[in-house]
PDB file of N, CA and C in Angstrom:
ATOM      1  N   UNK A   1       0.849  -1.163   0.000  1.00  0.00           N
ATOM      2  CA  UNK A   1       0.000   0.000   0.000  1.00  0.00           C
ATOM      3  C   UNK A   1       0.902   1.236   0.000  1.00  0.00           C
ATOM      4  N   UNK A   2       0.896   1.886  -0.715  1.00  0.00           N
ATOM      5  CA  UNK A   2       1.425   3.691  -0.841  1.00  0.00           C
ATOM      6  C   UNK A   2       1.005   4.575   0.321  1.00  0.00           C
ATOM      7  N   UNK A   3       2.195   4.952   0.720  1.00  0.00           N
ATOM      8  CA  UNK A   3       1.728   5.790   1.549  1.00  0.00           C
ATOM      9  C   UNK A   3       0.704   6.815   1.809  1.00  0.00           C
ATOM     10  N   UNK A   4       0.664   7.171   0.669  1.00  0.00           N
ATOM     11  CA  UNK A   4      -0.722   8.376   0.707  1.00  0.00           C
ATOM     12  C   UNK A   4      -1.529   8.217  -0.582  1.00  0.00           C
ATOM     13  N   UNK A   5      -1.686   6.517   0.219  1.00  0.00           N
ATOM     14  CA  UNK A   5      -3.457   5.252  -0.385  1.00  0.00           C
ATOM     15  C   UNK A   5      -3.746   5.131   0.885  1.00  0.00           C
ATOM     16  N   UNK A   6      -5.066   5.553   0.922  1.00  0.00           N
ATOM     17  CA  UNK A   6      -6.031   4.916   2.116  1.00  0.00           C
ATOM     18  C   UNK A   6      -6.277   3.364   2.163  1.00  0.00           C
ATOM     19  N   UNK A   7      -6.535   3.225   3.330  1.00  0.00           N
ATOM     20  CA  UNK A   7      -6.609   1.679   3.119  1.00  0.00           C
ATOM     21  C   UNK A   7      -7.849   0.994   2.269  1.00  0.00           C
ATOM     22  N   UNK A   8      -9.033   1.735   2.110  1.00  0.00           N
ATOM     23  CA  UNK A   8      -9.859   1.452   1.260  1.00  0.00           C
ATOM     24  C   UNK A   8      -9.904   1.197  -0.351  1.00  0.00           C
ATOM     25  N   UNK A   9      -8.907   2.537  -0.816  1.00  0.00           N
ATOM     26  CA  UNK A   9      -8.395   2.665  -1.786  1.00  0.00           C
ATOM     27  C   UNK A   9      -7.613   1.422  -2.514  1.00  0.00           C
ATOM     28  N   UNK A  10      -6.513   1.056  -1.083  1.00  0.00           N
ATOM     29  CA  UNK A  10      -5.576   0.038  -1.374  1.00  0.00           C
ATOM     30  C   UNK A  10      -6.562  -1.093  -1.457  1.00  0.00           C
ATOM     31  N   UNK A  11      -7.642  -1.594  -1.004  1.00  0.00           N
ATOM     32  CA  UNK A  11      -8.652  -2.921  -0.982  1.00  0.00           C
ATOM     33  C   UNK A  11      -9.244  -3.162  -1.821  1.00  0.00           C
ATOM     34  N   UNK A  12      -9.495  -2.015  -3.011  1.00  0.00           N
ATOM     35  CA  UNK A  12     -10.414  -1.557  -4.089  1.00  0.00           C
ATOM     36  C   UNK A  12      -9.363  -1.847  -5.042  1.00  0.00           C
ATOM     37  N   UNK A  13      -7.906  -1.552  -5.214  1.00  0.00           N
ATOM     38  CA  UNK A  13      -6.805  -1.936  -5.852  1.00  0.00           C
ATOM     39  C   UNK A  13      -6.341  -3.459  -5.799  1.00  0.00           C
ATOM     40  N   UNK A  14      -6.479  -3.932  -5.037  1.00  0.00           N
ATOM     41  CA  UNK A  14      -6.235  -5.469  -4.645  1.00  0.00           C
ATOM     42  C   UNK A  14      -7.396  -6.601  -5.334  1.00  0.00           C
ATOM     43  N   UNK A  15      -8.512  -5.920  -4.902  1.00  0.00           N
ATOM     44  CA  UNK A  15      -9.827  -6.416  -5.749  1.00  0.00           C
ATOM     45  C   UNK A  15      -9.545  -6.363  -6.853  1.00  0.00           C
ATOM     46  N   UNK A  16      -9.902  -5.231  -7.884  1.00  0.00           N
ATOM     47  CA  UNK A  16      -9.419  -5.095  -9.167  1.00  0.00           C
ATOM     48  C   UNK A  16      -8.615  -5.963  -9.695  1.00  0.00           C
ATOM     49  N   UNK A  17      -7.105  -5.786  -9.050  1.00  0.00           N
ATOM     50  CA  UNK A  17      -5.738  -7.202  -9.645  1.00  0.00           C
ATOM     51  C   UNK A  17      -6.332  -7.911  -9.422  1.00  0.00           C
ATOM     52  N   UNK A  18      -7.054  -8.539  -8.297  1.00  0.00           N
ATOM     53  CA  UNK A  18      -7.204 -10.692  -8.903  1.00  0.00           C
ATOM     54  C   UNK A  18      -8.358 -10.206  -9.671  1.00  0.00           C
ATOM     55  N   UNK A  19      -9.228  -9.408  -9.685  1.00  0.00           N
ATOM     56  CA  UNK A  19     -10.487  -9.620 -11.033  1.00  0.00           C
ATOM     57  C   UNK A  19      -9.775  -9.930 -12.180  1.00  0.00           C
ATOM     58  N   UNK A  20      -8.701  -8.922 -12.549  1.00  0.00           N
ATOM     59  CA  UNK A  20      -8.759  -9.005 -13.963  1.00  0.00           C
ATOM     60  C   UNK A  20      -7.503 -10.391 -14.099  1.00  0.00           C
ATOM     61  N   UNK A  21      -6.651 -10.842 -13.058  1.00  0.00           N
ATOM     62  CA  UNK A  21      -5.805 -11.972 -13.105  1.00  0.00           C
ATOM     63  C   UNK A  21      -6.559 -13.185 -13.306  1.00  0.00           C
ATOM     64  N   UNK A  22      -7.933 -13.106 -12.335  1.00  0.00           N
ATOM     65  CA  UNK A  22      -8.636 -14.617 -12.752  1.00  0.00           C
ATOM     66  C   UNK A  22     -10.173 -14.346 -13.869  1.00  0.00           C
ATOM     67  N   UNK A  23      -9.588 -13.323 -14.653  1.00  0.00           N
ATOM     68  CA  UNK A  23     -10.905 -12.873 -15.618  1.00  0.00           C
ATOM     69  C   UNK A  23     -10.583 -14.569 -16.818  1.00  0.00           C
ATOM     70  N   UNK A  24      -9.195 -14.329 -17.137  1.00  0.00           N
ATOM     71  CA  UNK A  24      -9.215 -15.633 -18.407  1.00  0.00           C
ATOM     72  C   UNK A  24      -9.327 -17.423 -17.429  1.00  0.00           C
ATOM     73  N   UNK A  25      -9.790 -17.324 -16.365  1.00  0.00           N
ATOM     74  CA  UNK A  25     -10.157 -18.452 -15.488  1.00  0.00           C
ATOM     75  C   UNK A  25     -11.585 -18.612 -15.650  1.00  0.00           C
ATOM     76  N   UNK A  26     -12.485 -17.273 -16.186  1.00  0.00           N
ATOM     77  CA  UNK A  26     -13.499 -17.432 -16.503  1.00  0.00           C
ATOM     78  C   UNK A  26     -14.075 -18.562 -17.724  1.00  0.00           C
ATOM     79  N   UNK A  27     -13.534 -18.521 -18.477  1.00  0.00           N
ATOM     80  CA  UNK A  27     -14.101 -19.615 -19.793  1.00  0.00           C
ATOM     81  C   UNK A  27     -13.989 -21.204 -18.972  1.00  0.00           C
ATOM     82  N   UNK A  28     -12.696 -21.597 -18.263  1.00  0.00           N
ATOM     83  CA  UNK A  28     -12.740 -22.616 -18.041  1.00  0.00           C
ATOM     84  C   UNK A  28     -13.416 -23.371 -16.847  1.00  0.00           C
ATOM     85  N   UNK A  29     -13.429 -22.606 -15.775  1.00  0.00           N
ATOM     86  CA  UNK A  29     -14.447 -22.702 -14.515  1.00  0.00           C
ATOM     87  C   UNK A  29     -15.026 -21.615 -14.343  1.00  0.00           C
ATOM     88  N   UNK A  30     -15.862 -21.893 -14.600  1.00  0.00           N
ATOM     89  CA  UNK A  30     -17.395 -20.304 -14.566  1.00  0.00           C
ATOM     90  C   UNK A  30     -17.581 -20.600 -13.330  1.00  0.00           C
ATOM     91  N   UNK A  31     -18.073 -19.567 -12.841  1.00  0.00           N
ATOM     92  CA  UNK A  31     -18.746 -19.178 -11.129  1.00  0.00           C
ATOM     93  C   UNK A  31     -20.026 -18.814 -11.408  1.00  0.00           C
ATOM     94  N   UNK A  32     -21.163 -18.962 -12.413  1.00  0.00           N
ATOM     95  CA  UNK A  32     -22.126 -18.719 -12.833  1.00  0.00           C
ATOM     96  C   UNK A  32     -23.101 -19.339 -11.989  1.00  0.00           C
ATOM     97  N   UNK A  33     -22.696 -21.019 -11.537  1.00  0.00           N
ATOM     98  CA  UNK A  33     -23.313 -21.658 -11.392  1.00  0.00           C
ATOM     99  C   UNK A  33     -23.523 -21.657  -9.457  1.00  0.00           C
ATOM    100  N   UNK A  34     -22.730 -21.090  -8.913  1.00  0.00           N
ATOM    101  CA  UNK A  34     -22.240 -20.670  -7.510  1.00  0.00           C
ATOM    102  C   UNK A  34     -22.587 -19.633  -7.094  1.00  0.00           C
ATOM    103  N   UNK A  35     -23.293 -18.625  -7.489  1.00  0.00           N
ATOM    104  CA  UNK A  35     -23.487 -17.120  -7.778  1.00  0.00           C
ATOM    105  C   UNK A  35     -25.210 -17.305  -7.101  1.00  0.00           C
ATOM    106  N   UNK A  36     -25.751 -17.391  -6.156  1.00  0.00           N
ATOM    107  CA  UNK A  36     -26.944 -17.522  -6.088  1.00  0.00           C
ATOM    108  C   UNK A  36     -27.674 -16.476  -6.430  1.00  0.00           C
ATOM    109  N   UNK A  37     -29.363 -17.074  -6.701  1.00  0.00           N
ATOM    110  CA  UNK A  37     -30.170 -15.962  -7.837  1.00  0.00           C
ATOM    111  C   UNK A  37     -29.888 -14.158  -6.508  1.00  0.00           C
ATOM    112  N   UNK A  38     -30.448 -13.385  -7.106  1.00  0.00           N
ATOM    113  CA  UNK A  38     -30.992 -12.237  -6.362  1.00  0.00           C
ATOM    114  C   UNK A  38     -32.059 -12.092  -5.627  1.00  0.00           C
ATOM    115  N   UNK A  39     -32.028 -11.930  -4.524  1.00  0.00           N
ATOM    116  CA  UNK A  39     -33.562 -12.193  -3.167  1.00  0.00           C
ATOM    117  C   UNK A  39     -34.418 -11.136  -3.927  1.00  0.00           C
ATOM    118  N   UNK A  40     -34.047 -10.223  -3.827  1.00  0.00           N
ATOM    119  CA  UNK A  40     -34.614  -9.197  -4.391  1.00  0.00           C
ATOM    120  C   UNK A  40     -35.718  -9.145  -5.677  1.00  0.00           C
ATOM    121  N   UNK A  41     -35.012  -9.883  -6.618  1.00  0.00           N
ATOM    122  CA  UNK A  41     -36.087 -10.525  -7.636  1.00  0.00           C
ATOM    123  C   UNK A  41     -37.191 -10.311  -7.314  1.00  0.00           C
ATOM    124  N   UNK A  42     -38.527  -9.942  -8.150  1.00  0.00           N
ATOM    125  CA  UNK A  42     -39.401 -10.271  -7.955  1.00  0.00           C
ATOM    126  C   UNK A  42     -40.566  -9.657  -6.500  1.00  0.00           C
ATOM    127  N   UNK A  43     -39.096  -9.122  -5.638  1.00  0.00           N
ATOM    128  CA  UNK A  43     -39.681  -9.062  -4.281  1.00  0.00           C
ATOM    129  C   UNK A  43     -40.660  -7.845  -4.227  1.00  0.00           C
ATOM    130  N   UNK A  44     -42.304  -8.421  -3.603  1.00  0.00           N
ATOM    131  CA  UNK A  44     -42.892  -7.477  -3.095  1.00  0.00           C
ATOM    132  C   UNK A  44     -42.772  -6.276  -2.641  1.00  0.00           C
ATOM    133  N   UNK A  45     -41.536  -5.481  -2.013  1.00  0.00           N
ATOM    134  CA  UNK A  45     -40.847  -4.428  -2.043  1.00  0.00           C
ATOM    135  C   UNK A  45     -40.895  -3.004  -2.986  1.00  0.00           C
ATOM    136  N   UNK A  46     -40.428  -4.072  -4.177  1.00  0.00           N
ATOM    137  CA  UNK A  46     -39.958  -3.440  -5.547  1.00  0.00           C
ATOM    138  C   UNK A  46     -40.723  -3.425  -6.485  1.00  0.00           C
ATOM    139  N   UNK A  47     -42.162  -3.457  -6.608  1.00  0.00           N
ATOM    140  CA  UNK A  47     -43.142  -4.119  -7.273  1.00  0.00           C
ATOM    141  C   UNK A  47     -43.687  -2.499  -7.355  1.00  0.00           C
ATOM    142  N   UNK A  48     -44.232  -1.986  -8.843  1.00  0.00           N
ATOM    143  CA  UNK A  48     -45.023  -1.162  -8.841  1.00  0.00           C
ATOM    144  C   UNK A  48     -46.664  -1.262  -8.499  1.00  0.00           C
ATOM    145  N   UNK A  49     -47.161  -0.731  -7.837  1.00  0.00           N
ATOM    146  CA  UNK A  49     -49.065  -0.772  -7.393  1.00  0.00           C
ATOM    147  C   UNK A  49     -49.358  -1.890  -8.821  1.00  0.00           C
ATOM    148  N   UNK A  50     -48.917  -1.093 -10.063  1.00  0.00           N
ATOM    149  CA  UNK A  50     -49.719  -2.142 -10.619  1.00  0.00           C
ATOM    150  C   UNK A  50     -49.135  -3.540 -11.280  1.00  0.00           C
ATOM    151  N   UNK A  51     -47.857  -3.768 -10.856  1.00  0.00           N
ATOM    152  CA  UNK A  51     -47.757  -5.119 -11.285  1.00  0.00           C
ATOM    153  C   UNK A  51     -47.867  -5.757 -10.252  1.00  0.00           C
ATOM    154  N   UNK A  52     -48.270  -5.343  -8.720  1.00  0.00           N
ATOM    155  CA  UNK A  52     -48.863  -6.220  -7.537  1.00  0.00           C
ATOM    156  C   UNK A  52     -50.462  -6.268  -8.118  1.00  0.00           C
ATOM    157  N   UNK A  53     -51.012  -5.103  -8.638  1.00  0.00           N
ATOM    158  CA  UNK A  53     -51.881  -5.568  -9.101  1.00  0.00           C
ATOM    159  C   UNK A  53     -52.719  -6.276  -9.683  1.00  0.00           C
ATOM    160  N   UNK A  54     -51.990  -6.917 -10.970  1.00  0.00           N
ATOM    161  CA  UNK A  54     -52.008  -7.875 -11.912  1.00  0.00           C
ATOM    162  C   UNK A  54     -51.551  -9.126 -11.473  1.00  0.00           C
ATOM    163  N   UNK A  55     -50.645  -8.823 -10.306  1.00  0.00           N
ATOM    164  CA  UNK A  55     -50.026 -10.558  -9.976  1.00  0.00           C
ATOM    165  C   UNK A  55     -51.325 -11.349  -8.732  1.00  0.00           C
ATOM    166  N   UNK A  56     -52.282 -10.391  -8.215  1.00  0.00           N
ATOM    167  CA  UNK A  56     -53.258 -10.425  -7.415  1.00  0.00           C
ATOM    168  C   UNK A  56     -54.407 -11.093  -7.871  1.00  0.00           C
ATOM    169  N   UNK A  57     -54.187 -10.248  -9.324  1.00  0.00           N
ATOM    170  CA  UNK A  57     -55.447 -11.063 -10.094  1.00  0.00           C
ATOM    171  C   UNK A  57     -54.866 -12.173 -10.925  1.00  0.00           C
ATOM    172  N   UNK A  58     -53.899 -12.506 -10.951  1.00  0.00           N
ATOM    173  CA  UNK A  58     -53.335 -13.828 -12.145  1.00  0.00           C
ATOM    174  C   UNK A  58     -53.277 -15.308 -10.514  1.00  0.00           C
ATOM    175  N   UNK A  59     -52.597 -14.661  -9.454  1.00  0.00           N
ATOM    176  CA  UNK A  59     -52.733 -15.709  -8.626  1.00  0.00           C
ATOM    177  C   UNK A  59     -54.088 -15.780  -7.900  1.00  0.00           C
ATOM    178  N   UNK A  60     -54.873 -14.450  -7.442  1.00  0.00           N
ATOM    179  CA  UNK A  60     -55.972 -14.696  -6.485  1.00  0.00           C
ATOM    180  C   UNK A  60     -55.274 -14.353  -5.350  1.00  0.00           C
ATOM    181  N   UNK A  61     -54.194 -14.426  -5.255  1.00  0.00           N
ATOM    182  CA  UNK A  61     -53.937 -13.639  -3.774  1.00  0.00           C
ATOM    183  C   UNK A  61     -54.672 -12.690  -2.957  1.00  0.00           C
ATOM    184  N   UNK A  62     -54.570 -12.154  -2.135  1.00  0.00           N
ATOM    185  CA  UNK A  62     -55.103 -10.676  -1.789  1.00  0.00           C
ATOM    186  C   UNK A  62     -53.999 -10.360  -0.929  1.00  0.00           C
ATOM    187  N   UNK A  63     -53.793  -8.953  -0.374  1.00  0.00           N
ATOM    188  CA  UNK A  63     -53.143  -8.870   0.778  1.00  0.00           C
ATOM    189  C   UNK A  63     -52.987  -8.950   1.933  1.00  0.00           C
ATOM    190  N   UNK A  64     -52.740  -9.198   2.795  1.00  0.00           N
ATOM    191  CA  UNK A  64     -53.025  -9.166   3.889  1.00  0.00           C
ATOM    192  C   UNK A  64     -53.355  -7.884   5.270  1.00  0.00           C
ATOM    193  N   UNK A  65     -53.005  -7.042   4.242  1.00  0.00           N
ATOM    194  CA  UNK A  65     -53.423  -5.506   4.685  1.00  0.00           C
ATOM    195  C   UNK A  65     -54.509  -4.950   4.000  1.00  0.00           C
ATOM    196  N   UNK A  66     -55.724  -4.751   4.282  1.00  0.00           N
ATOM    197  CA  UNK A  66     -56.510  -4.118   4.349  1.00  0.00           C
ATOM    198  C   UNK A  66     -56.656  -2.767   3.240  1.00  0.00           C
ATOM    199  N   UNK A  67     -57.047  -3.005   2.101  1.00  0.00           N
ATOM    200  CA  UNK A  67     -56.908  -1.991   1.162  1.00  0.00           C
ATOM    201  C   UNK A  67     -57.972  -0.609   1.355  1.00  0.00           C
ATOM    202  N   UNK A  68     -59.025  -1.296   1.501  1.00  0.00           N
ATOM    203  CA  UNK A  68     -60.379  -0.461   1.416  1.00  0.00           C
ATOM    204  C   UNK A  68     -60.130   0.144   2.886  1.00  0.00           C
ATOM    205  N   UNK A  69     -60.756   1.438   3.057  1.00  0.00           N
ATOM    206  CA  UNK A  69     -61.171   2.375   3.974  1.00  0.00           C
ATOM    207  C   UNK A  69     -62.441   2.199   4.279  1.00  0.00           C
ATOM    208  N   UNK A  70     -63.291   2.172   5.936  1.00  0.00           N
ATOM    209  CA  UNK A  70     -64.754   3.055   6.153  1.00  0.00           C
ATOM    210  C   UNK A  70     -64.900   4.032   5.330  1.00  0.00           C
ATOM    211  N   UNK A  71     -65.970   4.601   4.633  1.00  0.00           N
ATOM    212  CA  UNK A  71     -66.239   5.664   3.935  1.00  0.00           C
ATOM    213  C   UNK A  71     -65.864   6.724   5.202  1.00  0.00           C
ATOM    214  N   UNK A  72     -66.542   6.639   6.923  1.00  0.00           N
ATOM    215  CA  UNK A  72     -66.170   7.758   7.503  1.00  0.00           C
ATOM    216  C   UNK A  72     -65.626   7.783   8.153  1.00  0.00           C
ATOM    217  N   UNK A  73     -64.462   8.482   7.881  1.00  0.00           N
ATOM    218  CA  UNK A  73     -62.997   8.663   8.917  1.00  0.00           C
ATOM    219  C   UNK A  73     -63.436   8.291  10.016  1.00  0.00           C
ATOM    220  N   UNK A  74     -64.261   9.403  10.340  1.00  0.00           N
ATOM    221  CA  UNK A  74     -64.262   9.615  11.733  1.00  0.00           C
ATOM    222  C   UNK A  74     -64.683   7.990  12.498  1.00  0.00           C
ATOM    223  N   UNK A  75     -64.885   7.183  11.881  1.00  0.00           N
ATOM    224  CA  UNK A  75     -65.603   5.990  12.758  1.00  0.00           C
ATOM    225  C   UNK A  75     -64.263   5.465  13.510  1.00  0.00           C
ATOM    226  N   UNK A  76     -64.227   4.967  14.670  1.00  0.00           N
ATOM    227  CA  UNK A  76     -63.559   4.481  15.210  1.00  0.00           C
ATOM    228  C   UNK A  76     -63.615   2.741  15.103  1.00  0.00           C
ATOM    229  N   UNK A  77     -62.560   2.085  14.541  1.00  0.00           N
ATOM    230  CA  UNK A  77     -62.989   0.482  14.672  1.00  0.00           C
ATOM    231  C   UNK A  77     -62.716  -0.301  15.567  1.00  0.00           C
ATOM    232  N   UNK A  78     -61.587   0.372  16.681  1.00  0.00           N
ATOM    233  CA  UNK A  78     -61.296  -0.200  17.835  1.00  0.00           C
ATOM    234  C   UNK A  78     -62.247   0.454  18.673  1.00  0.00           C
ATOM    235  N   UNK A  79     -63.401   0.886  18.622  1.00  0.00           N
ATOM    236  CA  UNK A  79     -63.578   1.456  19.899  1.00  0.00           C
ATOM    237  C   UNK A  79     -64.731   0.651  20.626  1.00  0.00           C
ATOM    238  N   UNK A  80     -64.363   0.427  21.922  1.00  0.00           N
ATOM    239  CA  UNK A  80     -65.476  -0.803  22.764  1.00  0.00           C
ATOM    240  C   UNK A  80     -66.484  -0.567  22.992  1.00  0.00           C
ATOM    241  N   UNK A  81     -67.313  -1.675  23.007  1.00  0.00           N
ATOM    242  CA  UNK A  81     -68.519  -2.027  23.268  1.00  0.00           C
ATOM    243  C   UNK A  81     -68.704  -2.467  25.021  1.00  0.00           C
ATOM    244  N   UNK A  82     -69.976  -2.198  24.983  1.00  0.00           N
ATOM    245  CA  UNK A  82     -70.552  -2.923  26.494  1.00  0.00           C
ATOM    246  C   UNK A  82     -70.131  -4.297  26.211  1.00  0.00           C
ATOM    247  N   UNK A  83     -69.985  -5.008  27.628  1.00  0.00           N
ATOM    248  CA  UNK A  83     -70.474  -6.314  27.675  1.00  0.00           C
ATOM    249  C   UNK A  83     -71.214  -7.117  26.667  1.00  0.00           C
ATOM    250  N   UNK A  84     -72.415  -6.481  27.391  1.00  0.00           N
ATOM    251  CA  UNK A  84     -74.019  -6.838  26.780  1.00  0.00           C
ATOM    252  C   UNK A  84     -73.952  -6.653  25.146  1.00  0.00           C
ATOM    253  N   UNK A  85     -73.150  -5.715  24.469  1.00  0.00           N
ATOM    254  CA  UNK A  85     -73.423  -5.552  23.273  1.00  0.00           C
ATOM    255  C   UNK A  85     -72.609  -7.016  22.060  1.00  0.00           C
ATOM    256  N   UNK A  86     -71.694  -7.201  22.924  1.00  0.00           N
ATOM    257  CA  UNK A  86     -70.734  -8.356  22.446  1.00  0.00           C
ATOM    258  C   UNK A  86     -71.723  -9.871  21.711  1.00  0.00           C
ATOM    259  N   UNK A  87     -71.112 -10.314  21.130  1.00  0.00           N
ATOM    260  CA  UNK A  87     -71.959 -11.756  20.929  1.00  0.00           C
ATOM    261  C   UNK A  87     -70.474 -12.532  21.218  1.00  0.00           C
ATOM    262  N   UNK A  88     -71.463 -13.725  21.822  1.00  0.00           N
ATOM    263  CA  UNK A  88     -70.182 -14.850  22.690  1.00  0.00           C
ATOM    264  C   UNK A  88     -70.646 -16.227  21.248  1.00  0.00           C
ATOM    265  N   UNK A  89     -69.440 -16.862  21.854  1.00  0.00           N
ATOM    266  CA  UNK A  89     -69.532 -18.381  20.957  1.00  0.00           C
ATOM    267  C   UNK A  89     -70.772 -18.954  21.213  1.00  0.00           C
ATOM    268  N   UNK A  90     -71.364 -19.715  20.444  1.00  0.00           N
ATOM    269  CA  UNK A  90     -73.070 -20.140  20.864  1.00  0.00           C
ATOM    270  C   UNK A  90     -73.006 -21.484  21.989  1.00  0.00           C
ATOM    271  N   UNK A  91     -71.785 -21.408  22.324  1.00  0.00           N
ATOM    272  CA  UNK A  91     -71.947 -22.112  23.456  1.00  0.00           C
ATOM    273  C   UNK A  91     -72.347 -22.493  25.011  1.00  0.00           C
ATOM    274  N   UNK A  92     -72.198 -20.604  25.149  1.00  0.00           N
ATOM    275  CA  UNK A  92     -72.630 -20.186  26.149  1.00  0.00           C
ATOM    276  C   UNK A  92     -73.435 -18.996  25.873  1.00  0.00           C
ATOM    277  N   UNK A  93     -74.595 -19.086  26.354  1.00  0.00           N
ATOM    278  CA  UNK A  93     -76.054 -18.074  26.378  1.00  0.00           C
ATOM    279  C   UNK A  93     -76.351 -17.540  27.537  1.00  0.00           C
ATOM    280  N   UNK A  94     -76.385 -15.918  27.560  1.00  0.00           N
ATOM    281  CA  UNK A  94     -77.035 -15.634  28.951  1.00  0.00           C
ATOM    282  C   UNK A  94     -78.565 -15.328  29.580  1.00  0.00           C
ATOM    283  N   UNK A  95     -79.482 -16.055  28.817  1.00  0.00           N
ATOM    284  CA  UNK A  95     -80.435 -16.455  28.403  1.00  0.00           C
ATOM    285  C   UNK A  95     -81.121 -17.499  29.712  1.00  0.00           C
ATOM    286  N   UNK A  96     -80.192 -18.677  29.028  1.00  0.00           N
ATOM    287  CA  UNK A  96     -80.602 -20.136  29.546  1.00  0.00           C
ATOM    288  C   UNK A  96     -80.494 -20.090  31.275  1.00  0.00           C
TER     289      UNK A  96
END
């Protein structure tokens, strides 16, 4: 490393030499096959609205988040009920 090469510099220089030393190693043992695909592919992430769109309707998927809105904001969907207003499993009735 040169004295006034950073050490990054010098790592980026070192890289480079074996690239291009084992570039003609390429024809005879490829690393093509060792190279696993990209996660990223494909990934939900990276997907524009509408090709999640189209892949929704080609598989039937849906999401698991909740697309549609209440028409009114203001409604609250967490907000509690009485007791009494609840319905229980039909196993137990406060009735009987």
């Amino acid at each position: 490393m040169a004295e006034d090469q950073t050490l990054f510099a010098s790592v980026i220089e070192q890289h480079l030499a074996l690239k291009r030393r084992n570039a003609e190693l390429e024809q005879d043992m490829p690393l093509e096959e060792f190279i696993p695909a990209d996660p990223f592919d494909n990934h939900a992430l990276f997907k524009t609205e509408a090709d999640a769109q189209s892949e929704e309707e080609e598989t039937g998927e849906h999401p698991a988040v909740r697309l549609e809105w209440d028409e009114d904001p203001l409604v609250d969907p967490t907000q509690e009920v009485g007791w009494s207003e609840t319905t229980a499993s039909g196993e137990f009735d406060w009735e009987s």
